[in-house]
N, C-alpha and C. Protein backbone atom coordinates (compact mmCIF):
# COMPACT_ATOMS: atom_id res chain seq x y z
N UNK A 1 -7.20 8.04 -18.30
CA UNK A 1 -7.19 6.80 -17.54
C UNK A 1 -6.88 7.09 -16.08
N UNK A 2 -7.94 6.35 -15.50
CA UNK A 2 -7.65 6.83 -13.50
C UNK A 2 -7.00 5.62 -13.00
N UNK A 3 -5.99 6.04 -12.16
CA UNK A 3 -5.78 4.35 -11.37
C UNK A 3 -6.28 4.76 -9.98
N UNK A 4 -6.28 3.97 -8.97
CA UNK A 4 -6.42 3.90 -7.72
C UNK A 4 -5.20 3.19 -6.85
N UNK A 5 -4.89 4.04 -5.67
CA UNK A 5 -4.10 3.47 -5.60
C UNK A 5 -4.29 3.53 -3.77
N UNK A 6 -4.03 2.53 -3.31
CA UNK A 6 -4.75 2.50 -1.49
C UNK A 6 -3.77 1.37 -0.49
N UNK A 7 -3.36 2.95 0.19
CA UNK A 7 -2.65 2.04 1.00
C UNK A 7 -3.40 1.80 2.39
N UNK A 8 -2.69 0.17 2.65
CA UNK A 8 -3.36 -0.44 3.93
C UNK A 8 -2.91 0.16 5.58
N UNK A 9 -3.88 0.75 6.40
CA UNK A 9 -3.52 1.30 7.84
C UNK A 9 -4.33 1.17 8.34
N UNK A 10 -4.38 1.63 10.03
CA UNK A 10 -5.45 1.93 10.89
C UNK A 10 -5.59 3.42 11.19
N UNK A 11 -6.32 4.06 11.26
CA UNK A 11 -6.45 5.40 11.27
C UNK A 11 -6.55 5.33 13.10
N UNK A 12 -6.41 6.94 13.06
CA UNK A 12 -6.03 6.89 14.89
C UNK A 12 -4.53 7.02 15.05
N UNK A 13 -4.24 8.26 15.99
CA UNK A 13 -2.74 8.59 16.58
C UNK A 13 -2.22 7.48 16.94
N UNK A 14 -2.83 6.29 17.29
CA UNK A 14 -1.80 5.06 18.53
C UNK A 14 -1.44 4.48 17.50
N UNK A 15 -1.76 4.30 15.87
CA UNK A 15 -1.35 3.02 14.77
C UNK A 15 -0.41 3.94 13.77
N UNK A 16 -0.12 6.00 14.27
CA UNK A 16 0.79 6.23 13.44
C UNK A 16 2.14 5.91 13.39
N UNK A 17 3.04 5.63 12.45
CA UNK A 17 4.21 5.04 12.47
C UNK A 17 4.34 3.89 12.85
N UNK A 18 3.49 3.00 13.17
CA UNK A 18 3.30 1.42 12.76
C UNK A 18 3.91 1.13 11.81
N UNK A 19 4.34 -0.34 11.61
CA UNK A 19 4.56 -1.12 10.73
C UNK A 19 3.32 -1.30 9.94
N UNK A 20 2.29 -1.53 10.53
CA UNK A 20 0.99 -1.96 9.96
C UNK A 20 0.56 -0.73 8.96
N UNK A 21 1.02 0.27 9.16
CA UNK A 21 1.17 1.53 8.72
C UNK A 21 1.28 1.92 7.24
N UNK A 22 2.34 1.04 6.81
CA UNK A 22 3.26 1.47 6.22
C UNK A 22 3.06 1.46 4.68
N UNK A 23 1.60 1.07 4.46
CA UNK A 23 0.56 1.54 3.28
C UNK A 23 0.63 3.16 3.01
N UNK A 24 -0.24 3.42 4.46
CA UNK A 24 -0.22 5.18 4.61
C UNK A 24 0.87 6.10 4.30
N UNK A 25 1.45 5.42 5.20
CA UNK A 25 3.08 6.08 5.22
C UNK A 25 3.76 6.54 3.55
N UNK A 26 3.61 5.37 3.06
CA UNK A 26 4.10 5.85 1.39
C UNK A 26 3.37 6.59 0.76
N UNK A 27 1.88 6.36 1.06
CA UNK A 27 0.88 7.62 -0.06
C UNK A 27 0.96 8.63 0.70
N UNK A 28 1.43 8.91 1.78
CA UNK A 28 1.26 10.47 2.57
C UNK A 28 2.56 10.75 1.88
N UNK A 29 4.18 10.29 2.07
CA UNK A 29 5.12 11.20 1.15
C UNK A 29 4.28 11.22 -0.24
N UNK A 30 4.08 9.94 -0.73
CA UNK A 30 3.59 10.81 -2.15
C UNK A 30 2.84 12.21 -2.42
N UNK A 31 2.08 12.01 -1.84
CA UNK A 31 0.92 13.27 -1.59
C UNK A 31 2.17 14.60 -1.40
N UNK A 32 2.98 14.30 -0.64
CA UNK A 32 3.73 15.09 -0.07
C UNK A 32 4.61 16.14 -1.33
N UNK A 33 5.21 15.05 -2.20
CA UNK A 33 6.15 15.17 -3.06
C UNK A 33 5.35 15.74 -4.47
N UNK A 34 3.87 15.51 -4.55
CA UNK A 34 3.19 16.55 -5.54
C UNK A 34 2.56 17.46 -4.90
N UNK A 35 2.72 17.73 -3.57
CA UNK A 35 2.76 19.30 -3.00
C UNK A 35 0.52 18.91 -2.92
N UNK A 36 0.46 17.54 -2.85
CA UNK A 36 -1.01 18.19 -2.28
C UNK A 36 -1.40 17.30 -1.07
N UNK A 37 -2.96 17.25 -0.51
CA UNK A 37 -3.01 16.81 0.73
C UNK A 37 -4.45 15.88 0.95
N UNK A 38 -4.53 15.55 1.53
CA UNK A 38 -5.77 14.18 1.59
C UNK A 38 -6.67 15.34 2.21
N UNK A 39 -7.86 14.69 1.37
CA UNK A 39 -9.38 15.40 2.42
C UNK A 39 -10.05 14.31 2.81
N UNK A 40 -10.44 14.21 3.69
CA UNK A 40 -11.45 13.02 4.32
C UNK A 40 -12.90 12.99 3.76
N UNK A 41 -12.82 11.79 3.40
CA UNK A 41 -14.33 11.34 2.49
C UNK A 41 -15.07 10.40 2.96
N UNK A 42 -15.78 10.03 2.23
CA UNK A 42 -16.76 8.47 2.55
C UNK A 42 -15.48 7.40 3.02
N UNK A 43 -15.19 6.63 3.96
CA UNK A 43 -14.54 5.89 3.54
C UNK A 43 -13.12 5.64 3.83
N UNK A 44 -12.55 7.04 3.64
CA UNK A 44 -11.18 7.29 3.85
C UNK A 44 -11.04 8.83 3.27
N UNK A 45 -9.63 8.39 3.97
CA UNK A 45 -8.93 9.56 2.89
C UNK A 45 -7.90 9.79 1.99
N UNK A 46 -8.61 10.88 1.00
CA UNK A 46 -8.56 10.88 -0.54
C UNK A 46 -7.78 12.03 -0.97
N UNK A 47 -6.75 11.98 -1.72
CA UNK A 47 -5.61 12.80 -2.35
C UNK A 47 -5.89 12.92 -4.05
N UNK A 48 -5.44 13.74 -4.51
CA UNK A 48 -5.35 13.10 -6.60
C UNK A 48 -3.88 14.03 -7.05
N UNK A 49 -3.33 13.07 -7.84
CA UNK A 49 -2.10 13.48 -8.43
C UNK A 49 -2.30 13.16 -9.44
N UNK A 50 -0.83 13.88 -10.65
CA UNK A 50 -1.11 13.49 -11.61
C UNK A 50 -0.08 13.15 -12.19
N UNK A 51 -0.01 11.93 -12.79
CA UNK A 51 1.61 11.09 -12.97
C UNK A 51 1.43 10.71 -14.37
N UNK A 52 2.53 10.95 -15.08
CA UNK A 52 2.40 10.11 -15.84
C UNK A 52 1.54 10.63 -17.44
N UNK A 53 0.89 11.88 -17.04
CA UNK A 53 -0.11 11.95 -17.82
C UNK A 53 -1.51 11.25 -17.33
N UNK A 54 -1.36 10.65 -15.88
CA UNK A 54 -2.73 9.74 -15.72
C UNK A 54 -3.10 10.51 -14.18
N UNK A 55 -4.65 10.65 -13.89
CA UNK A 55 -5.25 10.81 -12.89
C UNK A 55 -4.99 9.38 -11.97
N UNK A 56 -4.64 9.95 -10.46
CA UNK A 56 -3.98 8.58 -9.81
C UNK A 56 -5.05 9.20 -8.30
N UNK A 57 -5.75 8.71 -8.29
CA UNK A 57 -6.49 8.35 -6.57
C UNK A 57 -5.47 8.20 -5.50
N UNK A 58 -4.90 8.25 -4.72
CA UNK A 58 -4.22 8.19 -3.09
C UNK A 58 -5.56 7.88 -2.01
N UNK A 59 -5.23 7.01 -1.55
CA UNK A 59 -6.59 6.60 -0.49
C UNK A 59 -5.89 5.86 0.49
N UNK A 60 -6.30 5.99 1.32
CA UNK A 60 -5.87 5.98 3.18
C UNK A 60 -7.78 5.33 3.29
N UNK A 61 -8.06 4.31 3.94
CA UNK A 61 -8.90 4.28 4.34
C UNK A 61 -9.52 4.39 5.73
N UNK A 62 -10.54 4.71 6.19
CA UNK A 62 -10.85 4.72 7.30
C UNK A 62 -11.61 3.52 8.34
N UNK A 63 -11.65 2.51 7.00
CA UNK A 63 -12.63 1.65 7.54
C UNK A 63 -11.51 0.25 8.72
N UNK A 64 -10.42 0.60 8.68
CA UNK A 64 -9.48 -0.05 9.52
C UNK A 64 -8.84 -1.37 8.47
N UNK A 65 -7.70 -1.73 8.89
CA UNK A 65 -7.10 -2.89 7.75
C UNK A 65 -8.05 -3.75 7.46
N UNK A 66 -8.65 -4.39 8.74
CA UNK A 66 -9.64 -5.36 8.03
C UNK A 66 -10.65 -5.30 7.39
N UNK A 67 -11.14 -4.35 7.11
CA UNK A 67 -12.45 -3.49 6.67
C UNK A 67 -12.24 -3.11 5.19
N UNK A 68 -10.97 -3.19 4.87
CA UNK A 68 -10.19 -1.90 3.72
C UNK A 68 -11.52 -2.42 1.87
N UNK A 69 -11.78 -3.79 2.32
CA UNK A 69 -12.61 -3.83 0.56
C UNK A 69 -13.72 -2.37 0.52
N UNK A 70 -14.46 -2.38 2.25
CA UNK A 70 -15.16 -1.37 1.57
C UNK A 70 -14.65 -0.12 1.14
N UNK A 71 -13.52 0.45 1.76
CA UNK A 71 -12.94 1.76 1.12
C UNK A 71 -12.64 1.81 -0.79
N UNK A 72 -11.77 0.63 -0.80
CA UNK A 72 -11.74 0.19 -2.37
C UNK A 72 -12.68 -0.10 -3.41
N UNK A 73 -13.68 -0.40 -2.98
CA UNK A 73 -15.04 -0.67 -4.05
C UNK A 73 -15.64 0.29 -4.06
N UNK A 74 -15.89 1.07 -2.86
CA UNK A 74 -16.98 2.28 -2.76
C UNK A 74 -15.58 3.42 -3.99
N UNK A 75 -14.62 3.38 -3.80
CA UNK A 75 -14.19 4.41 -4.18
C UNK A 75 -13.84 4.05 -6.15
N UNK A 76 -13.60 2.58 -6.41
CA UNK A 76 -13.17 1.99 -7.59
C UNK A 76 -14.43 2.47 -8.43
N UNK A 77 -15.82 2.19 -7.69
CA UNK A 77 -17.28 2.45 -8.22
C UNK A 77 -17.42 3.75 -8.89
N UNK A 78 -17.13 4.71 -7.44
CA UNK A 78 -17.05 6.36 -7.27
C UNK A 78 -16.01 7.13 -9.08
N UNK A 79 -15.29 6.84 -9.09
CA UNK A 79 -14.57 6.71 -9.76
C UNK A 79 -14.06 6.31 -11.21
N UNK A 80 -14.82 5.00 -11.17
CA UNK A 80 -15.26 4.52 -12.50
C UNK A 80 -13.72 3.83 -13.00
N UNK A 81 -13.08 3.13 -11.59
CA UNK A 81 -11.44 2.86 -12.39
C UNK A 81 -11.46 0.82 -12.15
N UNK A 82 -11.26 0.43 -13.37
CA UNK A 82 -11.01 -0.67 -13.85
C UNK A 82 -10.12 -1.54 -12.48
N UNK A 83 -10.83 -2.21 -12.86
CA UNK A 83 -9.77 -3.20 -11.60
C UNK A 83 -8.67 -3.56 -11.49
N UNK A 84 -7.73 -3.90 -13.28
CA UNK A 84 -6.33 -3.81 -13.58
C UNK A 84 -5.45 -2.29 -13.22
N UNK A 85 -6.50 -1.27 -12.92
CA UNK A 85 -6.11 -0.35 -12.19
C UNK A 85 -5.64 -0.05 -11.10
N UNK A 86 -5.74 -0.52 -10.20
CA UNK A 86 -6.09 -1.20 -8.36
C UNK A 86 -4.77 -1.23 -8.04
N UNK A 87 -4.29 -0.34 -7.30
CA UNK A 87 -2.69 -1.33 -6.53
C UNK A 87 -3.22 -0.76 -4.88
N UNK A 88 -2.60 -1.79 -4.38
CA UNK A 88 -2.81 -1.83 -3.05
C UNK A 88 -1.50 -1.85 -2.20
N UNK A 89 -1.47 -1.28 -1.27
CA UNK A 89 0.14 -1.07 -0.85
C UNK A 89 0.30 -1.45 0.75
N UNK A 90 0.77 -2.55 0.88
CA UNK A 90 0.60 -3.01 2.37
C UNK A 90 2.15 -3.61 2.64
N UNK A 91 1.54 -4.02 4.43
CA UNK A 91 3.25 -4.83 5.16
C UNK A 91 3.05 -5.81 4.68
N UNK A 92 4.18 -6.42 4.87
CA UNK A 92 4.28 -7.92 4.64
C UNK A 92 5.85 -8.43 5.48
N UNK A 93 5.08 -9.30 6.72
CA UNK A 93 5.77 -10.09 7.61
C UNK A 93 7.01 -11.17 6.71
N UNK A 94 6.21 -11.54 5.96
CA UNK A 94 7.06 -12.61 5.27
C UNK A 94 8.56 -12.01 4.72
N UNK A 95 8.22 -10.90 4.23
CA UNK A 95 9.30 -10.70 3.62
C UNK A 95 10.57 -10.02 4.41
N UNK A 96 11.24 -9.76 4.39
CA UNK A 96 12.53 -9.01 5.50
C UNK A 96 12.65 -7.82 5.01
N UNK A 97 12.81 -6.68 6.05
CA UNK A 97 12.47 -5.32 6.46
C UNK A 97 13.05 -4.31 4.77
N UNK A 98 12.50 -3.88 4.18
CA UNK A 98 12.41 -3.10 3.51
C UNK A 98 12.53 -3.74 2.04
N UNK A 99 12.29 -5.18 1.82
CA UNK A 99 12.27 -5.62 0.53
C UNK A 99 10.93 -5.53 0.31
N UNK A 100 11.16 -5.25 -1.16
CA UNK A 100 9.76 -4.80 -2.07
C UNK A 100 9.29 -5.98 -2.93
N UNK A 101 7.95 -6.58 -2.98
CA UNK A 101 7.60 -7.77 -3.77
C UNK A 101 6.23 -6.81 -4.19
N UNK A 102 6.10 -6.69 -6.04
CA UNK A 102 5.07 -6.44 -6.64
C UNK A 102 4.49 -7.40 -7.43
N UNK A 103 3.29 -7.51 -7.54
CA UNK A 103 2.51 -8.67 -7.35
C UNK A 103 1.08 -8.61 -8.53
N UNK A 104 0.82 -8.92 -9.53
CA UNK A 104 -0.27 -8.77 -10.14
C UNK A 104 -1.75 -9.11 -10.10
N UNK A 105 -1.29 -10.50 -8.72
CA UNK A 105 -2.45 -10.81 -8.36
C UNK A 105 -2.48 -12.14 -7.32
N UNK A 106 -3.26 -12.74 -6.73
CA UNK A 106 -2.98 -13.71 -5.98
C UNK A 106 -3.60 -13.72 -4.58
N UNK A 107 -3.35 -14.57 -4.11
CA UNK A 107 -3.84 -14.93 -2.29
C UNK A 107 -3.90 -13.31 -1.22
N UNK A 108 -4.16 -14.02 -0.65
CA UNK A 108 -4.27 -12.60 0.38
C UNK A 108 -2.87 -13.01 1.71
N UNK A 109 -2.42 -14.13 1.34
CA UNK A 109 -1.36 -14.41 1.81
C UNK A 109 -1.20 -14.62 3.74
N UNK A 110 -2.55 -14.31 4.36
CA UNK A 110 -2.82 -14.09 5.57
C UNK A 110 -3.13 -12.90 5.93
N UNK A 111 -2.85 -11.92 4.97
CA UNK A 111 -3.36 -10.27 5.25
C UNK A 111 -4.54 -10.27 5.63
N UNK A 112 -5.11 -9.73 6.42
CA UNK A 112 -6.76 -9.38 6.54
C UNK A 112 -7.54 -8.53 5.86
N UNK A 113 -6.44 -7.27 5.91
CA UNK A 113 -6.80 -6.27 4.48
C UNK A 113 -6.90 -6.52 3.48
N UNK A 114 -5.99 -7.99 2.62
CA UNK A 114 -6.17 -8.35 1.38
C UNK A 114 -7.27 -9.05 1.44
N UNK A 115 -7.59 -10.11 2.67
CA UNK A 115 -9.11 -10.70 2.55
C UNK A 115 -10.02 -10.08 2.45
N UNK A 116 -10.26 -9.12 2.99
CA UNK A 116 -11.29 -8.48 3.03
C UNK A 116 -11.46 -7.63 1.19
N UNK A 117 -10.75 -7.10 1.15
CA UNK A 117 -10.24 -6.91 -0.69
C UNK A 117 -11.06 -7.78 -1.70
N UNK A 118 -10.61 -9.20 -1.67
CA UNK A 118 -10.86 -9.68 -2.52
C UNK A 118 -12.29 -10.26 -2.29
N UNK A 119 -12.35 -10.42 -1.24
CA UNK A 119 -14.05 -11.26 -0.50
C UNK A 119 -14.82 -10.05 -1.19
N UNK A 120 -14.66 -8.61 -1.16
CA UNK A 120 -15.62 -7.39 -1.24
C UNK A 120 -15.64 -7.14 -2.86
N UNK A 121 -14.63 -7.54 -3.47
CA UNK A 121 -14.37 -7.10 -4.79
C UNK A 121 -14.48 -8.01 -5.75
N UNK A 122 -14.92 -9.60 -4.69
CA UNK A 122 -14.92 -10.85 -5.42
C UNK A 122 -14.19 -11.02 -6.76
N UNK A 123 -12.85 -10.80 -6.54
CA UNK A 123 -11.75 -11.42 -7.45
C UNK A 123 -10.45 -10.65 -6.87
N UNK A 124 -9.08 -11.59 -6.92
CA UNK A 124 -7.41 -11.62 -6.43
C UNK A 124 -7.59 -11.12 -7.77
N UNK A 125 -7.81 -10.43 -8.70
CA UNK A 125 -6.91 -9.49 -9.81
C UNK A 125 -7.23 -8.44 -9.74
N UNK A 126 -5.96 -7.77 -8.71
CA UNK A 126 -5.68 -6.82 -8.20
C UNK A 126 -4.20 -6.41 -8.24
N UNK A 127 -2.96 -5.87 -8.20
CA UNK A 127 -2.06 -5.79 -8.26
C UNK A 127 -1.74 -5.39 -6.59
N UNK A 128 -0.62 -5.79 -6.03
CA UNK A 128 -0.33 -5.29 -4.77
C UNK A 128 1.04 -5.28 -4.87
N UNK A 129 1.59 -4.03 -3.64
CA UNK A 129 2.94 -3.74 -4.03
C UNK A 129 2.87 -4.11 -2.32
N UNK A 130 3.85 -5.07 -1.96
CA UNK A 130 4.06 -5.71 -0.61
C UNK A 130 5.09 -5.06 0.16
N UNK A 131 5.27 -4.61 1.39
CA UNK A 131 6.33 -4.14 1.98
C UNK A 131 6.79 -4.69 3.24
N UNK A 132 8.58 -5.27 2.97
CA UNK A 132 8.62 -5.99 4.04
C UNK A 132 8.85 -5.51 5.37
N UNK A 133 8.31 -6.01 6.15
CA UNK A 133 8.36 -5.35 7.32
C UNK A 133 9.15 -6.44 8.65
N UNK A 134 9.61 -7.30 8.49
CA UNK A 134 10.63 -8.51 9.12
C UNK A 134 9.88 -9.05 9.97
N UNK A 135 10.63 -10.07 10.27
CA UNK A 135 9.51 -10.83 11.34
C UNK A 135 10.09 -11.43 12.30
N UNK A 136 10.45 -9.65 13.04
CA UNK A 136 11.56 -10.45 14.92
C UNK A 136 10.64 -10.19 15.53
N UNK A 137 9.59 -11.61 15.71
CA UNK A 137 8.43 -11.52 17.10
C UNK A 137 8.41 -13.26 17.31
N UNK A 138 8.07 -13.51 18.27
CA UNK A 138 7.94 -14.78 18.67
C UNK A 138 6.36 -14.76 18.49
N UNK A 139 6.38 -16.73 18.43
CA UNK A 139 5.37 -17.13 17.53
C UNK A 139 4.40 -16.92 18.49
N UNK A 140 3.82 -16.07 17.64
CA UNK A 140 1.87 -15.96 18.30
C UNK A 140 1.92 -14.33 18.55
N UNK A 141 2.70 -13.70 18.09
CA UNK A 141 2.80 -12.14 18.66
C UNK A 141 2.96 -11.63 16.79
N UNK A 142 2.41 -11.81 16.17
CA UNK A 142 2.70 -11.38 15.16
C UNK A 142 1.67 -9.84 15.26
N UNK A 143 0.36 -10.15 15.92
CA UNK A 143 -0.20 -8.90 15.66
C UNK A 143 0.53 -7.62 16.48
N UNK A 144 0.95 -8.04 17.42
CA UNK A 144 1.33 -7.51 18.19
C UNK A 144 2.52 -6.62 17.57
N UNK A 145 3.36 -7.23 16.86
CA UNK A 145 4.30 -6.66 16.35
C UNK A 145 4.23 -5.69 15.37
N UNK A 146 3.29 -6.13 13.95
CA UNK A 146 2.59 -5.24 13.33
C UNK A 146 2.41 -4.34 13.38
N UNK A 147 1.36 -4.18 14.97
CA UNK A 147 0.70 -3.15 15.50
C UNK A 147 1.75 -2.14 16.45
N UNK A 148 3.60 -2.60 16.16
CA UNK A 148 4.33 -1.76 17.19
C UNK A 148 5.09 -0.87 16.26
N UNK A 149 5.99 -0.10 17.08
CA UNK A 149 6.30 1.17 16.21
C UNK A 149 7.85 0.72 15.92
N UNK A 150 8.43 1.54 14.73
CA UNK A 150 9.62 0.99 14.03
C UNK A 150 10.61 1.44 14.98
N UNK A 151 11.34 0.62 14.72
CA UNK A 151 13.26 1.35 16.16
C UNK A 151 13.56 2.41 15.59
N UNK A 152 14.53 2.79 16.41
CA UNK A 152 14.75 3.96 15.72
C UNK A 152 15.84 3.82 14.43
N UNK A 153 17.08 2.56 14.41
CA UNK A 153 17.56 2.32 13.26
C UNK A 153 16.96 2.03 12.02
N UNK A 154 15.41 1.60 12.53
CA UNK A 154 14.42 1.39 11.11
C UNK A 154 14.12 2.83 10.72
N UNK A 155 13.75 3.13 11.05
CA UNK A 155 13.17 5.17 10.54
C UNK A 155 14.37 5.35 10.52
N UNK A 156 15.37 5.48 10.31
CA UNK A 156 16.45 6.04 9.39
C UNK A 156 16.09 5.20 8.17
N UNK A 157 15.55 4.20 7.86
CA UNK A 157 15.74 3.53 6.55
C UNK A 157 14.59 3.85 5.67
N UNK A 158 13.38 4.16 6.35
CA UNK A 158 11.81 4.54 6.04
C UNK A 158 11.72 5.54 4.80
N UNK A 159 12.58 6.61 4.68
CA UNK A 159 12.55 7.26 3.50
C UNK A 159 13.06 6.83 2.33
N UNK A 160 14.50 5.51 2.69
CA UNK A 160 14.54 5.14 1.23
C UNK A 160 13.90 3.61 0.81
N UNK A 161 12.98 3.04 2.03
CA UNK A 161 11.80 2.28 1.63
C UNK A 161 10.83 3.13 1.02
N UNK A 162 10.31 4.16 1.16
CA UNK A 162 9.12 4.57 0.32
C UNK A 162 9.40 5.46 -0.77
N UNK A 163 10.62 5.86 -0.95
CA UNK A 163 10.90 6.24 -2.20
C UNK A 163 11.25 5.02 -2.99
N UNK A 164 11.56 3.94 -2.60
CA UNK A 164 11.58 2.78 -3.53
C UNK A 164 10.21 2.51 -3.86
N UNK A 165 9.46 2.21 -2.93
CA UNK A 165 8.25 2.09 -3.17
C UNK A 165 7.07 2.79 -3.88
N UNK A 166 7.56 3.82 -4.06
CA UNK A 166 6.75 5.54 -4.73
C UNK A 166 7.20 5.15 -6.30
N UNK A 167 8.80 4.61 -6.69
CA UNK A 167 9.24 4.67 -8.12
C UNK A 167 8.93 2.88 -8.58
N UNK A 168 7.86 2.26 -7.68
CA UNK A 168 7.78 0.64 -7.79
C UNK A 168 6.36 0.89 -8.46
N UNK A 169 5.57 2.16 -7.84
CA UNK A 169 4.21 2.33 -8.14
C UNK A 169 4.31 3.37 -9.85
N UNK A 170 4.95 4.19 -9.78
CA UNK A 170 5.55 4.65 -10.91
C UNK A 170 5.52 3.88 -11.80
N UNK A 171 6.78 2.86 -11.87
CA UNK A 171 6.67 1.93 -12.91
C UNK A 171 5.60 1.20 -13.20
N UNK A 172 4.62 0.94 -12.34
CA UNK A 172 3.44 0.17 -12.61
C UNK A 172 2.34 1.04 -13.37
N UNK A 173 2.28 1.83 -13.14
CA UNK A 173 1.86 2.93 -14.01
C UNK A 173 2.00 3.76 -15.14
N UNK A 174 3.73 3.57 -15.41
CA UNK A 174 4.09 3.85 -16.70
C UNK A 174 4.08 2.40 -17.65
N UNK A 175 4.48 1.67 -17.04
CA UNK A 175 4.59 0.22 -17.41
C UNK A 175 4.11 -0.68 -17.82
N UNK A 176 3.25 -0.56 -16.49
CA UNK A 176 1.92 -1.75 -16.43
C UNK A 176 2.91 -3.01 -15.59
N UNK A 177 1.98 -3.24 -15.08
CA UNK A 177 1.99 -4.76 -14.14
C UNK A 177 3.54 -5.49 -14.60
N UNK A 178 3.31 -5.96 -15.50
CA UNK A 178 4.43 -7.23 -15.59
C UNK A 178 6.07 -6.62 -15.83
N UNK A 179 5.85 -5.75 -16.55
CA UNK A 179 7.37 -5.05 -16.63
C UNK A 179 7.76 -4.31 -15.43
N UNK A 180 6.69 -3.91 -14.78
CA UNK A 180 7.41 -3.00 -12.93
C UNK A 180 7.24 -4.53 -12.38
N UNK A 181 6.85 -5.61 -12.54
CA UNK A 181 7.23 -6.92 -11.38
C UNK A 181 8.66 -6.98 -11.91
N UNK A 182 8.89 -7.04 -13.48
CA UNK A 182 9.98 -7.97 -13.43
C UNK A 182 11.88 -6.59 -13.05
N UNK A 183 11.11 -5.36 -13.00
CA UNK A 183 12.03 -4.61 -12.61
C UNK A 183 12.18 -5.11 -10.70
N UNK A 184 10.86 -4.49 -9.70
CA UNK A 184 10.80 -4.11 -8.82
C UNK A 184 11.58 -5.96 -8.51
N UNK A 185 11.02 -6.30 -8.58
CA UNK A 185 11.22 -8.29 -7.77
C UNK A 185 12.45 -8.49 -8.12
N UNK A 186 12.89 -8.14 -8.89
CA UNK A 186 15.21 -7.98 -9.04
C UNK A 186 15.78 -7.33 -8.47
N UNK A 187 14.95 -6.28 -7.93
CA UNK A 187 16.02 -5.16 -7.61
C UNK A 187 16.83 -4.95 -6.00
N UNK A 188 17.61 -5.02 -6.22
CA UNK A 188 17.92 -4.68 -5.02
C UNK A 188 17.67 -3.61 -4.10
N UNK A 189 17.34 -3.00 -2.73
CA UNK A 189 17.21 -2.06 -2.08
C UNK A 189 18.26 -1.21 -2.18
N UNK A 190 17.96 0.15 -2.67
CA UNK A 190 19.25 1.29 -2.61
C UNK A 190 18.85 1.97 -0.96
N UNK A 191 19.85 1.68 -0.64
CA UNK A 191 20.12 2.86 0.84
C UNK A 191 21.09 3.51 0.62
């Protein structure tokens, strides 16, 4: 059984260490932590680990956040992996800076990356693992903020956001969907 698993960024030095980022950011430690490395493909770029007993896709796309359905379909196709397979790993403004909301399916919530997702894949059953990224910007600067780089008291916190986030995708994979929501959506953040 393959899953896919794709986090949301903009490719290009000026969007590394973004908030907007912070898709990438978690599948690059992953990649990191099974000792292998993305090659650039159609699309994006593509890592494979193996968790679980299961073949797991890592995908960085290239086609930019708003673009991201085509990286996901061309590669779900490529691949041959079921759509209950699918986690998608993005920011999320709404939520406050390093809380984790996993998600089985639903709206695109204002994401552009998730619109574009579901418009390309024509269906919200998808699983997404949300990452909060806070929301100190005044109104109408949201992209702006997104698109800026973390303080430096935030990157001290960045490694134990994506190791939360690395054992949120874990469970969804050993688990399945509803038992890693009803762990990850209780849990509190360990720092």
């Amino acid at each position: 059984m393959s899953y896919l698993v794709t986090g949301l960024g903009n490719i290009g030095t000026e969007y590394a260490g973004t908030r907007h980022n912070i898709g990438f950011t978690v599948l690059d430690v992953w990649a990191t932590l099974h000792k292998t490395e993305f090659t650039t493909l159609r699309y994006g770029s593509l890592a494979q680990i193996r968790y679980a007993g299961k073949e797991i896709w890592l995908l960085k796309p290239s086609t930019y956040v708003n673009l991201s359905g085509k990286a996901v379909r061309y590669w779900m196709t490529e691949e041959r992996i079921a759509v209950e397979n699918i986690m998608v790993v993005l920011d999320d403004v709404a939520l406050p800076f390093g809380k984790l909301r996993l998600k089985a399916r639903g709206s695109d919530g204002g994401h552009n990356g998730l619109k574009h997702i579901t418009m390309t894949l024509g269906t919200e059953e998808y699983a997404r693992l949300r990452i909060g990224v806070g929301d100190d910007f005044p109104r109408g600067y949201q992209a702006d903020y997104v698109l800026s780089h973390w303080t430096e008291e935030e990157k001290k916190e960045l490694p134990f956001i994506c190791n939360n986030a690395i054992d949120a995708l874990g469970l969804f994979i050993r688990q399945g969907i509803e038992r890693a929501m009803n762990q990850v959506n209780t849990a509190k953040l360990e720092t």
